[in-house]
Protein backbone atom coordinates (compact mmCIF):
# COMPACT_ATOMS: atom_id res chain seq x y z
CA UNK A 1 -0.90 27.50 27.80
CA UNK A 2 2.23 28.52 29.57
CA UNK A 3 4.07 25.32 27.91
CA UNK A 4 2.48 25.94 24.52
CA UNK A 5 4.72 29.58 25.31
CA UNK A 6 7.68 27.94 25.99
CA UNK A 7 7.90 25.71 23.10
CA UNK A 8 6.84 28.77 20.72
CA UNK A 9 9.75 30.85 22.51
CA UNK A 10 12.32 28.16 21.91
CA UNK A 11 11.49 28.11 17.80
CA UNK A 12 11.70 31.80 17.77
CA UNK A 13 15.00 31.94 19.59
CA UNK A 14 16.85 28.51 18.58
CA UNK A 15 14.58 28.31 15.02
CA UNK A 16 14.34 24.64 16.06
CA UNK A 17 11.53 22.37 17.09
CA UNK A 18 12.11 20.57 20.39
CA UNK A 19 14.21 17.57 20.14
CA UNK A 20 12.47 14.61 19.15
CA UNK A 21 12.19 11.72 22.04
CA UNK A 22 11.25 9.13 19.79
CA UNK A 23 13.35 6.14 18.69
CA UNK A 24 14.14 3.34 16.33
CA UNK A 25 12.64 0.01 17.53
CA UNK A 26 14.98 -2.62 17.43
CA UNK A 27 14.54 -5.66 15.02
CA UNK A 28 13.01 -8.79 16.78
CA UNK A 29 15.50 -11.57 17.97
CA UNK A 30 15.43 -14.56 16.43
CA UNK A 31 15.02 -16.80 20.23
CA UNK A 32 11.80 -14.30 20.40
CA UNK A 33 10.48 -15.04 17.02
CA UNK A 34 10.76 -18.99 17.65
CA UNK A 35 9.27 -18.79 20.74
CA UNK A 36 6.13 -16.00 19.54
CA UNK A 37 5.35 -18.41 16.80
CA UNK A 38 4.83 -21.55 19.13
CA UNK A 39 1.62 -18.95 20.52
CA UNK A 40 1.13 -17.50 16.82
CA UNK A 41 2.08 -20.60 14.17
CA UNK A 42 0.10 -19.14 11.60
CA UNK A 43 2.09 -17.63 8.31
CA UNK A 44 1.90 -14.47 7.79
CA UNK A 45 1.58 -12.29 4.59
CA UNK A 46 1.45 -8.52 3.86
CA UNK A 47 0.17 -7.39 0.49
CA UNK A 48 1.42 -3.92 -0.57
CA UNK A 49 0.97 -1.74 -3.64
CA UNK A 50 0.87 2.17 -4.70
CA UNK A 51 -2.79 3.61 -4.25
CA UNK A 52 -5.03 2.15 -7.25
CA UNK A 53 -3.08 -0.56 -8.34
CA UNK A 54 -5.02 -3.51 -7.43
CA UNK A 55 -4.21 -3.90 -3.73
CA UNK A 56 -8.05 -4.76 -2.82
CA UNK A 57 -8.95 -6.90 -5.77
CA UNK A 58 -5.90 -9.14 -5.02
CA UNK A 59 -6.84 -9.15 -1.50
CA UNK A 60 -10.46 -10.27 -2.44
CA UNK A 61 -9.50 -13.15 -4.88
CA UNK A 62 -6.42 -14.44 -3.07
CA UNK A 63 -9.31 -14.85 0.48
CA UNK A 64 -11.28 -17.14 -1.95
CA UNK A 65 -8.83 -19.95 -1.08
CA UNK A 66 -10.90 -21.80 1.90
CA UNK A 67 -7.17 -22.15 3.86
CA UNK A 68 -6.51 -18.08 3.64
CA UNK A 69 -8.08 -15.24 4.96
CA UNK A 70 -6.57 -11.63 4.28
CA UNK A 71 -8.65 -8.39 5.27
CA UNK A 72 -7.31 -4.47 4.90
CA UNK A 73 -6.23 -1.19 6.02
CA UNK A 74 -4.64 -2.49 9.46
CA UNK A 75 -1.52 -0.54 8.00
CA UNK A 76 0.84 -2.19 10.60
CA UNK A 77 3.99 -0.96 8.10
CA UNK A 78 2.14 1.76 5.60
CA UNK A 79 0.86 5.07 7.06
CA UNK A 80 1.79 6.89 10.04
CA UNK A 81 1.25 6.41 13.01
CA UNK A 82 2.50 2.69 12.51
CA UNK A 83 2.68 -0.23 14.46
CA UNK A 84 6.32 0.64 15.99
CA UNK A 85 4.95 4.23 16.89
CA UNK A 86 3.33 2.89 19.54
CA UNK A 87 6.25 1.95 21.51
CA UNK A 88 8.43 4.84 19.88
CA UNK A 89 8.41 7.22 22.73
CA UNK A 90 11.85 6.74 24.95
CA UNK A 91 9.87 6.04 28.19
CA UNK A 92 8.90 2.81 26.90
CA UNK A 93 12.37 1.90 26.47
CA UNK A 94 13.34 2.09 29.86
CA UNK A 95 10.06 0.15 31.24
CA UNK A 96 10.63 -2.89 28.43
CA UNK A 97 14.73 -2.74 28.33
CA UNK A 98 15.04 -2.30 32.22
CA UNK A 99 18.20 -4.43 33.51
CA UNK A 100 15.82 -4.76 36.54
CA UNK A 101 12.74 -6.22 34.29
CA UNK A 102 13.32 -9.90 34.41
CA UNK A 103 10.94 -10.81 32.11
CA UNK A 104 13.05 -8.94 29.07
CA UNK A 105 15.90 -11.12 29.50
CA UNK A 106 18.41 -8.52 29.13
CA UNK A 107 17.16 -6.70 25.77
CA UNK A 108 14.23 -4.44 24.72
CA UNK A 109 11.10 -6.16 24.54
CA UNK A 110 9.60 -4.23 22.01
CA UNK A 111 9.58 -5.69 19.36
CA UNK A 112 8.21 -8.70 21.04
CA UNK A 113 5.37 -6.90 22.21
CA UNK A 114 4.42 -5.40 19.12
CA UNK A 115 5.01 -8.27 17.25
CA UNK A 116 2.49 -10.75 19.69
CA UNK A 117 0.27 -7.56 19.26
CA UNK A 118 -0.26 -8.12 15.71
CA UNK A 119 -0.07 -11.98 15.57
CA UNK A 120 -3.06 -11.38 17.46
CA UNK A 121 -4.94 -8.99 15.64
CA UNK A 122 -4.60 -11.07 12.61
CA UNK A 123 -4.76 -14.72 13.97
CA UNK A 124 -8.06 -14.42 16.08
CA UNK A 125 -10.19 -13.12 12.47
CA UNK A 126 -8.61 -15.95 10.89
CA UNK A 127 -9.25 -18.77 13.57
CA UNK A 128 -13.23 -17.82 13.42
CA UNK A 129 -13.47 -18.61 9.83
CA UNK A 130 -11.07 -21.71 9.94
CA UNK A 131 -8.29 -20.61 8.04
CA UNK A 132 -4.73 -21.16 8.36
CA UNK A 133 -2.75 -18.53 6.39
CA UNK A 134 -3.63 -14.75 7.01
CA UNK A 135 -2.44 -11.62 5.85
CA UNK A 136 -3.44 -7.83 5.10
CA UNK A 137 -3.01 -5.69 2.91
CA UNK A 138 -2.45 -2.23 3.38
CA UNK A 139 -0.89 -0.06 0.32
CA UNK A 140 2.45 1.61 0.84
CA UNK A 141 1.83 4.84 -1.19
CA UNK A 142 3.06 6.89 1.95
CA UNK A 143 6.37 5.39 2.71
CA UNK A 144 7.52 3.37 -0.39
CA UNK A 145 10.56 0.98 0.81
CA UNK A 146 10.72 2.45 4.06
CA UNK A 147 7.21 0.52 4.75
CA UNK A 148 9.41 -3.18 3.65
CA UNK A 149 12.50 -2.31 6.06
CA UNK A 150 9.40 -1.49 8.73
CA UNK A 151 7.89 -4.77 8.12
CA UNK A 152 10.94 -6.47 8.38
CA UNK A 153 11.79 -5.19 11.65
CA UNK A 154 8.72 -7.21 12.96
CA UNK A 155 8.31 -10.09 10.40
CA UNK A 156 11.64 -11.00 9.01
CA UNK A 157 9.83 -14.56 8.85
CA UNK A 158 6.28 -13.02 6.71
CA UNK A 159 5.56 -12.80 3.26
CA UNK A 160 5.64 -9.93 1.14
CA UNK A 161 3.38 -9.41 -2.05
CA UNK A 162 3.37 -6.18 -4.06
CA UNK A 163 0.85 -5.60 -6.91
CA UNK A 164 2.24 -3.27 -9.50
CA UNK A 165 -0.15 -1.28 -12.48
CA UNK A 166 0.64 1.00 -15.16
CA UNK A 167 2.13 4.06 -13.61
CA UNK A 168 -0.32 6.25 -15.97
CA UNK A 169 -3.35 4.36 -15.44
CA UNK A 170 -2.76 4.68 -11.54
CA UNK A 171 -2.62 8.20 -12.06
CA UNK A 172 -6.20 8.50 -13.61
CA UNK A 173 -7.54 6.28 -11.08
CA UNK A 174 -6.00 8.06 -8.10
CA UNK A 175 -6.79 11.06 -9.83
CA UNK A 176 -10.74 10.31 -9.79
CA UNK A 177 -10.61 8.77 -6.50
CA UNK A 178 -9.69 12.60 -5.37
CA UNK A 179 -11.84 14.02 -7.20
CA UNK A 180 -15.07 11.46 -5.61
CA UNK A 181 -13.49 10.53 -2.09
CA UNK A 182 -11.01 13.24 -1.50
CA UNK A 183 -12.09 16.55 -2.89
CA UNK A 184 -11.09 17.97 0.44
CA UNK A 185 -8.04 17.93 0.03
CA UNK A 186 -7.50 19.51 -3.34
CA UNK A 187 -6.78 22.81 -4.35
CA UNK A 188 -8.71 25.72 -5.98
CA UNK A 189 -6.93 24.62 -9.68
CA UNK A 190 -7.54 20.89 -9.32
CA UNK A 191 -11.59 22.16 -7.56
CA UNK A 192 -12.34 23.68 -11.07
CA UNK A 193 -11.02 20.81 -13.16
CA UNK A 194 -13.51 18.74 -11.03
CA UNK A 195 -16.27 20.83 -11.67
CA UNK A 196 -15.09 21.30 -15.49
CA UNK A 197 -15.09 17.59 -15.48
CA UNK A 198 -18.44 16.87 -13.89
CA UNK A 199 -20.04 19.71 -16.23
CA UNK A 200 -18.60 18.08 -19.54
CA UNK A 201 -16.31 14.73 -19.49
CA UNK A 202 -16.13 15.09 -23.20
CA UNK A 203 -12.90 17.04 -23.96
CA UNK A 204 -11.11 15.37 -21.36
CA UNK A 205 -11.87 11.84 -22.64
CA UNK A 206 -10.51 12.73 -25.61
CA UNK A 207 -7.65 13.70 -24.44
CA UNK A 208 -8.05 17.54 -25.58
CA UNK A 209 -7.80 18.42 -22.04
CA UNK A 210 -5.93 17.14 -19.18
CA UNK A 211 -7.33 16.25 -15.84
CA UNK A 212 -4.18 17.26 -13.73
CA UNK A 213 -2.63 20.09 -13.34
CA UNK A 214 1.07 19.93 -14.37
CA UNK A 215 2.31 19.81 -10.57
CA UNK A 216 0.01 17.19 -9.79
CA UNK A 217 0.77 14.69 -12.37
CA UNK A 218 4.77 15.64 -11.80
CA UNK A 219 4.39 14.88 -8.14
CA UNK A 220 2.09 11.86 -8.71
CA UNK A 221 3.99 10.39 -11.32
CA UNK A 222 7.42 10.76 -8.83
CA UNK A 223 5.22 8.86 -6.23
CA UNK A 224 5.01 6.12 -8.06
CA UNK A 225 8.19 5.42 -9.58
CA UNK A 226 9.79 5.79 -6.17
CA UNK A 227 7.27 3.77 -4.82
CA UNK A 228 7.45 1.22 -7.35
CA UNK A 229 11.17 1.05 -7.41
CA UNK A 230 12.13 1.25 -4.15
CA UNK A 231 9.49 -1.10 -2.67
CA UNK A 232 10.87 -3.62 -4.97
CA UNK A 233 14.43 -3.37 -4.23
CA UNK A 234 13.75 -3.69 -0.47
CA UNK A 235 11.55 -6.25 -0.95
CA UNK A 236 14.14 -8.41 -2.75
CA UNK A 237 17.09 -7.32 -0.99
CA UNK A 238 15.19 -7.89 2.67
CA UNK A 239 12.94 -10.84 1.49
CA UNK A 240 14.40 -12.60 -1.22
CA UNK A 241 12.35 -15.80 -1.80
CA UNK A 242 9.92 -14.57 0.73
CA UNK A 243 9.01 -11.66 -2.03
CA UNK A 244 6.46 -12.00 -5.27
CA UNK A 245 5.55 -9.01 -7.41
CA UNK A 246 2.63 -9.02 -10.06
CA UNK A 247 1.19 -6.82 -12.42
CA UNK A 248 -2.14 -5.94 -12.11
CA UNK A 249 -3.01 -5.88 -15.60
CA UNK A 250 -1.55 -9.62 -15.73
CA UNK A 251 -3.99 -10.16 -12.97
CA UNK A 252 -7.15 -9.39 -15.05
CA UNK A 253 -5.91 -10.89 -17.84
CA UNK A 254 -4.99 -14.03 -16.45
CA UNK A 255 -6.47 -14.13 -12.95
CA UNK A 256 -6.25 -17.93 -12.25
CA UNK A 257 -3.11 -18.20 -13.49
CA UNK A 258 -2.03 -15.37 -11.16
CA UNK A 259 -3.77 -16.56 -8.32
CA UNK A 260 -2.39 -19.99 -8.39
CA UNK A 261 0.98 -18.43 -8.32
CA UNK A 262 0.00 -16.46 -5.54
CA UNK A 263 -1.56 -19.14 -3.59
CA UNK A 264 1.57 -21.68 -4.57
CA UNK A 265 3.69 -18.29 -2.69
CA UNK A 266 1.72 -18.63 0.19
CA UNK A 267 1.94 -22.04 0.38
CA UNK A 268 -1.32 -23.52 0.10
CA UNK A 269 -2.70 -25.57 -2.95
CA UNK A 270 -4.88 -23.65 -5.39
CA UNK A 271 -6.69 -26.48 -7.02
CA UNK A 272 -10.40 -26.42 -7.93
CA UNK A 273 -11.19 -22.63 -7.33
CA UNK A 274 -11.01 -21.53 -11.35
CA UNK A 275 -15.02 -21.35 -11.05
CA UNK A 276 -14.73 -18.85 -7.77
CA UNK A 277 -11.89 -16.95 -8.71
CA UNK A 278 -13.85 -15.81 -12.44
CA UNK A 279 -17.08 -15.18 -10.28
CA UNK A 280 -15.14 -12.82 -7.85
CA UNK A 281 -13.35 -10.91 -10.37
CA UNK A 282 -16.69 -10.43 -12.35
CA UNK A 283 -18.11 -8.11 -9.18
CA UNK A 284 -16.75 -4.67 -9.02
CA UNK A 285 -18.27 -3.23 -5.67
CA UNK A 286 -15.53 0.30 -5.91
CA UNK A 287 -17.28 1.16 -8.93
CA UNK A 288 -20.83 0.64 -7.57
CA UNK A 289 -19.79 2.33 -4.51
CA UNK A 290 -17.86 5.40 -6.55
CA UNK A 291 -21.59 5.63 -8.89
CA UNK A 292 -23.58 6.07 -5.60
CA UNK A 293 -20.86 8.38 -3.98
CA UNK A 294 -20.60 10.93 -6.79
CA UNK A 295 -22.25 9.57 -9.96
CA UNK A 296 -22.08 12.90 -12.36
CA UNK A 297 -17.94 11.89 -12.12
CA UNK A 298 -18.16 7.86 -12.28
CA UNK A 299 -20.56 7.41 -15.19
CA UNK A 300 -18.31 8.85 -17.61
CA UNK A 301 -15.68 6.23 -16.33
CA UNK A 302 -14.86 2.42 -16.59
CA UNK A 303 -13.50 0.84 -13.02
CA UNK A 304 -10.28 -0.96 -13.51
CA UNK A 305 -10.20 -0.55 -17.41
CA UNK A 306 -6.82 -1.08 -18.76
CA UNK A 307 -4.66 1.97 -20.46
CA UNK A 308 -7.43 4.44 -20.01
CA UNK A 309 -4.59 6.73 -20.16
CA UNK A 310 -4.32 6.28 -23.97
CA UNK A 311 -7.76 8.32 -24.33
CA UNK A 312 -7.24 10.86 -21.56
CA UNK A 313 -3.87 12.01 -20.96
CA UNK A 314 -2.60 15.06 -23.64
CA UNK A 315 0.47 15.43 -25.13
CA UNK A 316 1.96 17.39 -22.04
CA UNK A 317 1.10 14.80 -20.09
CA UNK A 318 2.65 12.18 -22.10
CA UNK A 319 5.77 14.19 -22.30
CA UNK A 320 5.79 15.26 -18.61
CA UNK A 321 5.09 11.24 -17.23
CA UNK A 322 7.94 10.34 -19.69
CA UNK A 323 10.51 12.74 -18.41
CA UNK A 324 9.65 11.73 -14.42
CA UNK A 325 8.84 7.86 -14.67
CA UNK A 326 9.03 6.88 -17.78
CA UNK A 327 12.61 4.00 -16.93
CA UNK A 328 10.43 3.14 -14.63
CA UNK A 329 7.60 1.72 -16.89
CA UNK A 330 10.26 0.30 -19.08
CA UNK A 331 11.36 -1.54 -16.34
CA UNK A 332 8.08 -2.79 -15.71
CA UNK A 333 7.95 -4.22 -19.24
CA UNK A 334 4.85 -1.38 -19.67
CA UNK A 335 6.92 -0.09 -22.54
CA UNK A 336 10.15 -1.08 -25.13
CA UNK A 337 11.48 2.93 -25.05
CA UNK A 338 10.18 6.07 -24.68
CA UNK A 339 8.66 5.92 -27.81
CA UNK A 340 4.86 6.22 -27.66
């Protein structure tokens, strides 16, 4: 009690918090990462993605490959508290970059330690099913680009995939994901516009009236085009050849096609898995798991339809997506010009 005092003195007087004591973990040497990989040879690979754009249905058809194996959420890179946090604190610096510690020879051992920590983690899933190439994925919705520099910190040597949809159709997704999974979380406006929806889906399938309130589509729609943009800048600034991008609609479309490319990335042959790859994207177990969760919301919808948008946003939505992230799906090749 008497510290939680002094700290609430110290705002009041100085109008400050107390002085962080965290710091910025240094990248991992190359002599470490040579010498890690003779313990941890497998290749690594880190799928990312804004929420709702495909991040788990890539994840389940690029595992069909009988050489990979790629599970989810371990969000070494994507959502505070991260890997790095765990060694953030300053004490930890002086234990692993002690000029008495001969075992560090003569710089900070953390990122050696966090690295071996999640060679681990992934490596010993992998090694019970026989594979030989193992990843996660984890979307990056929280930190954008920041998550890529983070990775790269640790695995200047891994593999980065991002999955990319329709800015508007990630919206509507994310949007009903809230309004099943996260309802906590939203505010008395967005509240009634669940109810509203739940009561009659009609007028807002049609378009006639919009599930978001202005502020939350403005705010969403910003998300993702600095998501989108800046994860793929990093990734091709930090990771060059080492970095694919797909779109998810290109996926469904085309999903062997796309997997092959994804499994020629990774560096593993793709033949002979057309037949597995059209069973697995035939199951849908979000959308059997959303109809169980909260099914007077998720039978008025289609899981993973493509340009839902067209039916549901209005014509202030329209105009308010183009004006925040509308380059952004021209960029994408989602659209010519703002035209539509």
């Amino acid at each position: 009690m008497s510290n939680r005092i002094q700290r609430a003195m110290r705002v009041l007087f100085t109008g400050k918090l107390e002085e962080s004591h965290q710091r910025e973990i240094p990248a991992i040497h190359a002599e470490d990462l040579a010498e890690i990989k003779e313990f941890f040879p497998m290749p690594k690979f880190f799928i990312f993605g804004h929420a709702r754009s495909g991040t788990t249905l890539l994840a389940r058809l690029i595992r069909i490959h009988p050489d990979v194996h790629c599970n989810w959420q371990a969000h070494f890179f994507t959502r505070p508290p991260m890997l790095s946090s765990i060694l953030a604190d300053q004490k930890f610096e002086k234990w692993l970059a002690r000029p008495s510690n001969r075992w560090n020879r003569g710089r900070d051992l953390s990122p050696v330690a966090l690295r071996a920590m999640s060679d681990y983690i992934l490596e010993r899933d992998a090694l019970k099913l026989g594979k030989s190439v193992v990843g996660d994925k984890s979307p990056n919705v929280l930190l954008g680009g920041a998550a890529v520099n983070e990775m790269h910190l640790i695995y200047p040597d891994g593999l980065l995939v991002y999955i990319v949809r329709d800015g508007r159709d990630t919206l509507v997704s994310h949007r009903f994901q809230n309004f099943i999974d996260g309802s906590q979380f939203l505010g008395p406006a967005d509240l009634k516009l669940r109810d509203a929806f739940a009561k009659d889906p009609t007028p807002f399938l049609n378009g006639e009236r919009s599930v978001f309130t202005s502020q939350a589509l403005k705010t969403m729609a910003q998300s993702w085009a600095e998501n989108v943009t800046e994860t793929d800048r990093q990734g091709r600034q930090l990771y060059g050849e080492r970095y694919f991008s797909l779109r998810y609609e290109d996926l469904v479309a085309r999903p062997y096609e796309m997997l092959s490319k994804a499994w020629h990335f990774l560096g593993v042959n793709p033949e002979g898995l057309e037949n597995k790859v059209a069973a697995e994207i035939g199951e849908n177990p979000d959308a059997a798991w959303q109809n169980e969760k909260a099914p007077e919301l998720a039978v008025a919808l289609e899981k993973g339809k493509r340009g839902s948008w067209k039916q549901m946003f209005t014509s202030e939505d329209k105009a308010l997506f183009k004006k925040t992230a509308g380059e952004v799906l021209i960029t994408w090749g989602y659209e010519q010009n703002l035209d539509w």
